[in-house]
Protein backbone atom coordinates (compact mmCIF):
# COMPACT_ATOMS: atom_id res chain seq x y z
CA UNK A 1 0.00 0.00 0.00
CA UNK A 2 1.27 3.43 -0.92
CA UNK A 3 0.06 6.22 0.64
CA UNK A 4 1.29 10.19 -0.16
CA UNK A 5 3.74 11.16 2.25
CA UNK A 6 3.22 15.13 2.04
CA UNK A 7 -0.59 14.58 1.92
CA UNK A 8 0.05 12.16 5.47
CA UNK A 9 2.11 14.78 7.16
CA UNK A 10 0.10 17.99 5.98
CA UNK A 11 -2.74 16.52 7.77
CA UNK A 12 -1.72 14.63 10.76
CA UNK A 13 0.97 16.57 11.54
CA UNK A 14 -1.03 19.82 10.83
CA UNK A 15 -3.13 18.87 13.49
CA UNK A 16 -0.80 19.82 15.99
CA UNK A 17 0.30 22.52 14.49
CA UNK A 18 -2.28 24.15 13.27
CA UNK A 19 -4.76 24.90 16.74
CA UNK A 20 -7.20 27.44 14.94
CA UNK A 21 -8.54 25.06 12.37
CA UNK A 22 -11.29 23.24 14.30
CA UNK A 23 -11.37 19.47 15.45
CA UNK A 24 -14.23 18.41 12.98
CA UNK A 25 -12.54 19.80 9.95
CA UNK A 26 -9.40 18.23 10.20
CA UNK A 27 -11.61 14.85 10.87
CA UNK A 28 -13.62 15.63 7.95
CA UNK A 29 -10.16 16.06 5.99
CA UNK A 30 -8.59 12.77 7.50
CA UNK A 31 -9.52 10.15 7.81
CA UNK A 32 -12.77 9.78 7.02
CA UNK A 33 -12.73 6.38 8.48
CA UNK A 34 -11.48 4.30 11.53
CA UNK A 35 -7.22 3.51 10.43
CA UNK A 36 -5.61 0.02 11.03
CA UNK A 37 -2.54 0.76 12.37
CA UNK A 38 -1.34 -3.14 11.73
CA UNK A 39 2.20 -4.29 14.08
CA UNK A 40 4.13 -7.05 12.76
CA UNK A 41 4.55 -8.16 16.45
CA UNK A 42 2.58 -9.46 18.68
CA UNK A 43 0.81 -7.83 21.77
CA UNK A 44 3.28 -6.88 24.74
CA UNK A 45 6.44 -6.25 22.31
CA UNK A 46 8.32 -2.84 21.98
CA UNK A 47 6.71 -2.18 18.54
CA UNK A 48 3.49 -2.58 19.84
CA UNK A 49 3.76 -0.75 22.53
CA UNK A 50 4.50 2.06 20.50
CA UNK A 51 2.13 1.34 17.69
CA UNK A 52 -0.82 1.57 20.54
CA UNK A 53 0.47 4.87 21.86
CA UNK A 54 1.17 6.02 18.40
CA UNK A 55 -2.81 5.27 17.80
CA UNK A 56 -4.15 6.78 20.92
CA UNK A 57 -2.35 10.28 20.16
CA UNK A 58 -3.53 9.98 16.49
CA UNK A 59 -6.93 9.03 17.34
CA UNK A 60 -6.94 11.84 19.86
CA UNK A 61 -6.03 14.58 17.45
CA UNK A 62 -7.91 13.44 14.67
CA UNK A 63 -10.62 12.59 15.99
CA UNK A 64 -11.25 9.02 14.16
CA UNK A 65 -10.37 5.65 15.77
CA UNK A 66 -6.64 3.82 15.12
CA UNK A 67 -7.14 0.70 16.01
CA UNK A 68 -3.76 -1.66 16.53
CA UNK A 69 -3.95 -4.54 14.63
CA UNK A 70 -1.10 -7.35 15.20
CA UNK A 71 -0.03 -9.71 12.23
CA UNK A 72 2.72 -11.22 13.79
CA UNK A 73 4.67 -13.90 11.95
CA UNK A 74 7.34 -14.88 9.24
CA UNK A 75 9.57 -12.09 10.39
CA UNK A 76 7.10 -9.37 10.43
CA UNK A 77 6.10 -10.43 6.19
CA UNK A 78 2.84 -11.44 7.28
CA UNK A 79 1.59 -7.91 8.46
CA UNK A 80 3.71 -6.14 5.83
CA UNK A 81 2.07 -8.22 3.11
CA UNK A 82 -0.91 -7.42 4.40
CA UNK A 83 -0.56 -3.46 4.55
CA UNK A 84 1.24 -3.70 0.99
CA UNK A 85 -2.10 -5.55 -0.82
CA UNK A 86 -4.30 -2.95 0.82
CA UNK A 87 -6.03 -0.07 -0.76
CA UNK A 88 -4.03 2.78 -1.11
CA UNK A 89 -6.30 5.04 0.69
CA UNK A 90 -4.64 6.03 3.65
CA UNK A 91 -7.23 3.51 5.76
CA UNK A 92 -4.43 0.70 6.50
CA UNK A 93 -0.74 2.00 7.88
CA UNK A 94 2.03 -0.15 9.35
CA UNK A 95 4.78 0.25 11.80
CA UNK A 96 7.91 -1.41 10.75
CA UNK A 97 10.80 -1.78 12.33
CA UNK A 98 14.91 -2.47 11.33
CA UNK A 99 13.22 -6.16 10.61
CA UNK A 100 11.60 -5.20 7.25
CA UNK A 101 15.13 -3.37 5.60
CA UNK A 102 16.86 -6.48 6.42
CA UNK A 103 13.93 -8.71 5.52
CA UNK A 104 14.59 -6.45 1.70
CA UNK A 105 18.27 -8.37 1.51
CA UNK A 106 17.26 -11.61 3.04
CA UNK A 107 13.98 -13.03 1.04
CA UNK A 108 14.01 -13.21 -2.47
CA UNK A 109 10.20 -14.42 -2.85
CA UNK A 110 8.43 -12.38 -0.85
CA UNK A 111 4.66 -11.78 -2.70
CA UNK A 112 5.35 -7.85 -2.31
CA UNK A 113 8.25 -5.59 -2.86
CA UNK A 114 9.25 -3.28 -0.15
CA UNK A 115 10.59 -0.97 -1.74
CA UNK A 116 8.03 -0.14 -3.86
CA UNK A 117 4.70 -1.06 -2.40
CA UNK A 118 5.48 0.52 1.12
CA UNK A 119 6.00 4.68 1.11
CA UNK A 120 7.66 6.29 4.21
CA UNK A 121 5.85 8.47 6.14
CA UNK A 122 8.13 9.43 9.47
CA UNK A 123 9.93 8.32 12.24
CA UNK A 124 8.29 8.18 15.30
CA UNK A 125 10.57 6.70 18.10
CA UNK A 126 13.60 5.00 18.96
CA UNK A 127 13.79 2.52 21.14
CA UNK A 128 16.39 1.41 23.76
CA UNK A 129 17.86 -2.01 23.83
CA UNK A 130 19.88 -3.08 26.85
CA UNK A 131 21.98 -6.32 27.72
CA UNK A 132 20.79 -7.35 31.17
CA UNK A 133 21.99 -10.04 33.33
CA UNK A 134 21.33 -11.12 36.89
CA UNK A 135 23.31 -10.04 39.75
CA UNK A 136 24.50 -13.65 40.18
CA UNK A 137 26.61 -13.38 36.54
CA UNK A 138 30.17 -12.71 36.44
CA UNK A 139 30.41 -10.28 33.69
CA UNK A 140 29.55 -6.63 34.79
CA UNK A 141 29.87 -4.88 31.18
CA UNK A 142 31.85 -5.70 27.99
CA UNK A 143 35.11 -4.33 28.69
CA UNK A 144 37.93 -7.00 28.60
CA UNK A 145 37.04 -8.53 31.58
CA UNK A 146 33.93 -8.73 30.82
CA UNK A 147 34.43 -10.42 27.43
CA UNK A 148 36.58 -12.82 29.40
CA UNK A 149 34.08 -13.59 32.24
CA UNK A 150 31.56 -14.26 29.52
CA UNK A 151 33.63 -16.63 27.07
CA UNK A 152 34.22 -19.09 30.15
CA UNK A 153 30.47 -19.15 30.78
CA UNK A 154 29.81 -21.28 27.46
CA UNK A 155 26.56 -22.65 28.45
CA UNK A 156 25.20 -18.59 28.22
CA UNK A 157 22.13 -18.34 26.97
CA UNK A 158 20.62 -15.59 24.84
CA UNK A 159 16.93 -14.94 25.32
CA UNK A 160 15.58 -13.35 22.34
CA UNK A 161 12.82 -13.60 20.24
CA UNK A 162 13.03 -15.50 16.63
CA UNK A 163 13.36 -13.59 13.59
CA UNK A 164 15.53 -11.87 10.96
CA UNK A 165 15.97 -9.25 13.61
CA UNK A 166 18.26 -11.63 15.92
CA UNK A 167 21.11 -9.80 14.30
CA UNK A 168 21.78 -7.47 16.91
CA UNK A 169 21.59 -9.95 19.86
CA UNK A 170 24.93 -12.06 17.24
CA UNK A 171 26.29 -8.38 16.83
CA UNK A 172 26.74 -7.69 20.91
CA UNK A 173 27.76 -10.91 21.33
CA UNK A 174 30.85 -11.25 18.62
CA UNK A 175 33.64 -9.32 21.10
CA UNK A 176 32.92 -11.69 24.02
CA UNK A 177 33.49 -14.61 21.48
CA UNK A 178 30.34 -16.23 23.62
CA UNK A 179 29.61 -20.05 22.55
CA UNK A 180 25.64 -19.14 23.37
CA UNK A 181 22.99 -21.44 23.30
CA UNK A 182 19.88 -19.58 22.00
CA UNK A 183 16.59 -19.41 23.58
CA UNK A 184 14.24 -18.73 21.42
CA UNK A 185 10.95 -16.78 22.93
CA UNK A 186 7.88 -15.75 21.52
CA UNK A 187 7.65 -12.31 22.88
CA UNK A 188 9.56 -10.10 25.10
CA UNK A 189 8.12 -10.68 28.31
CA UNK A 190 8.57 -14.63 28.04
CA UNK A 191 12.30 -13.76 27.53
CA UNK A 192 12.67 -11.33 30.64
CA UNK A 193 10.87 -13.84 32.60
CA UNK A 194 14.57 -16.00 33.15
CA UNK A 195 16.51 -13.63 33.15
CA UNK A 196 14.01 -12.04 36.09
CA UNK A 197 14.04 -15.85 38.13
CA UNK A 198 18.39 -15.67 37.97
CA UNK A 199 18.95 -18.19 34.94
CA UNK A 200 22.37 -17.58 33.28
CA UNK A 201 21.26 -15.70 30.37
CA UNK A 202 21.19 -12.13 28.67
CA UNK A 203 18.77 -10.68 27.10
CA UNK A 204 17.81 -6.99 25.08
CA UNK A 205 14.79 -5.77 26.97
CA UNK A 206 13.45 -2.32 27.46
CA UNK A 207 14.93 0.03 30.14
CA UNK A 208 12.21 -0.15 31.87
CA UNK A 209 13.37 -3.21 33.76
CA UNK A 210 14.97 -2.72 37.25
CA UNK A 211 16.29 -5.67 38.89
CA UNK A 212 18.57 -6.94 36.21
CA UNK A 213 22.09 -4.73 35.44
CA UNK A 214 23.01 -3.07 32.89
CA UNK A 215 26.42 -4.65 30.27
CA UNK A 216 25.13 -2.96 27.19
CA UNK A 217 22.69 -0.71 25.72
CA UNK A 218 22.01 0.19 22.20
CA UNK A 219 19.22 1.73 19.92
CA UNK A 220 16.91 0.73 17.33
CA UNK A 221 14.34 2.97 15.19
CA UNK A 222 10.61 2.78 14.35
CA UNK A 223 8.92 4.22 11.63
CA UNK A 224 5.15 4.73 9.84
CA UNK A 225 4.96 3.80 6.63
């Protein structure tokens, strides 16, 4: 689905910026209809967090619904295919994520082209992503004695959730030259959850976590397409 990127922004973003126009013209304007706002991710994630926020403020200003929609699966393809087949009216957004421009490089047969069939619109957030571990681990950060602590624990696991997006969690991992054994989750709270109990593993999870410390923190952007 394309939608026009100056037509998007002169409207929704005019609606904060432009106070003396009244509520029911900009609704009148856009959209004339309740919005999908569809998440590749499922509830409880980081994306969808934001998506929901995203669609309160919007429905707020604009005074029409955004609902959040989640069509998770297949490395957020399943959601994007579905945005990209929909009418181009403006009706049906989606919130990517670093996912879908590595998803471009990684599938060759996907039944849309993301380049083409998806339009930018803006970026809306960035979010944090942290290495946590319990207090019980022997690596405090990833200087060199941190690398070192962690190489010795070889049974380390990495709580993360499965995708194309797992690059990151390889990435951080690489100067600790960590033989890891992978957990695989299906969301981030089922990840956090062992880390939370004192298992021996890491995990990126949002800041908003307080009883694991800190080795690492990084940053990822979301956008509207």
């Amino acid at each position: 689905m394309t939608i026009d990127r100056r037509r998007f922004l002169e409207l929704a973003g005019g609606a904060a910026l432009a106070p003396a126009l009244s509520h029911s013209a900009w609704a009148q304007a856009y959209p004339a209809r309740p919005v999908q706002l569809v998440v590749p991710y499922p509830p409880g994630s980081g994306p969808d967090i934001i998506g929901r926020l995203t669609a309160q403020h919007l429905s707020e200003r604009l005074g029409q619904q955004f609902i959040v929609e989640n069509r998770p699966g297949a490395s957020t393809n399943i959601g994007t295919e579905y945005v990209a087949k929909a009418e181009p009216d403006g009706d049906t957004i989606l919130l990517p994520v670093s996912t879908n421009a590595v998803n471009v490089a990684l599938y060759r047969n996907l039944n849309f082209d993301f380049i083409r069939d998806i339009a930018p619109i803006a970026g809306i957030a960035k979010t944090p992503f942290i290495i946590v571990v319990p207090p019980s681990f022997p690596a405090h950060d990833q200087n060199q004695n941190g690398s070192r602590s962690l190489s010795r624990e070889l049974h380390a696991r990495f709580a993360r959730r499965a995708g194309a997006g797992r690059f990151r969690s390889h990435r951080t991992s690489s100067p600790a030259d960590t033989r890891r054994k992978a957990a695989r989750t299906w969301g981030d709270n089922c990840a956090t959850r062992g880390g939370a109990a004192g298992h021996p593993c890491h995990r990126r999870v949002s800041e908003r976590l307080r009883w694991l410390r800190v080795v690492w923190a990084g940053c990822a952007r979301q956008d509207a397409t």
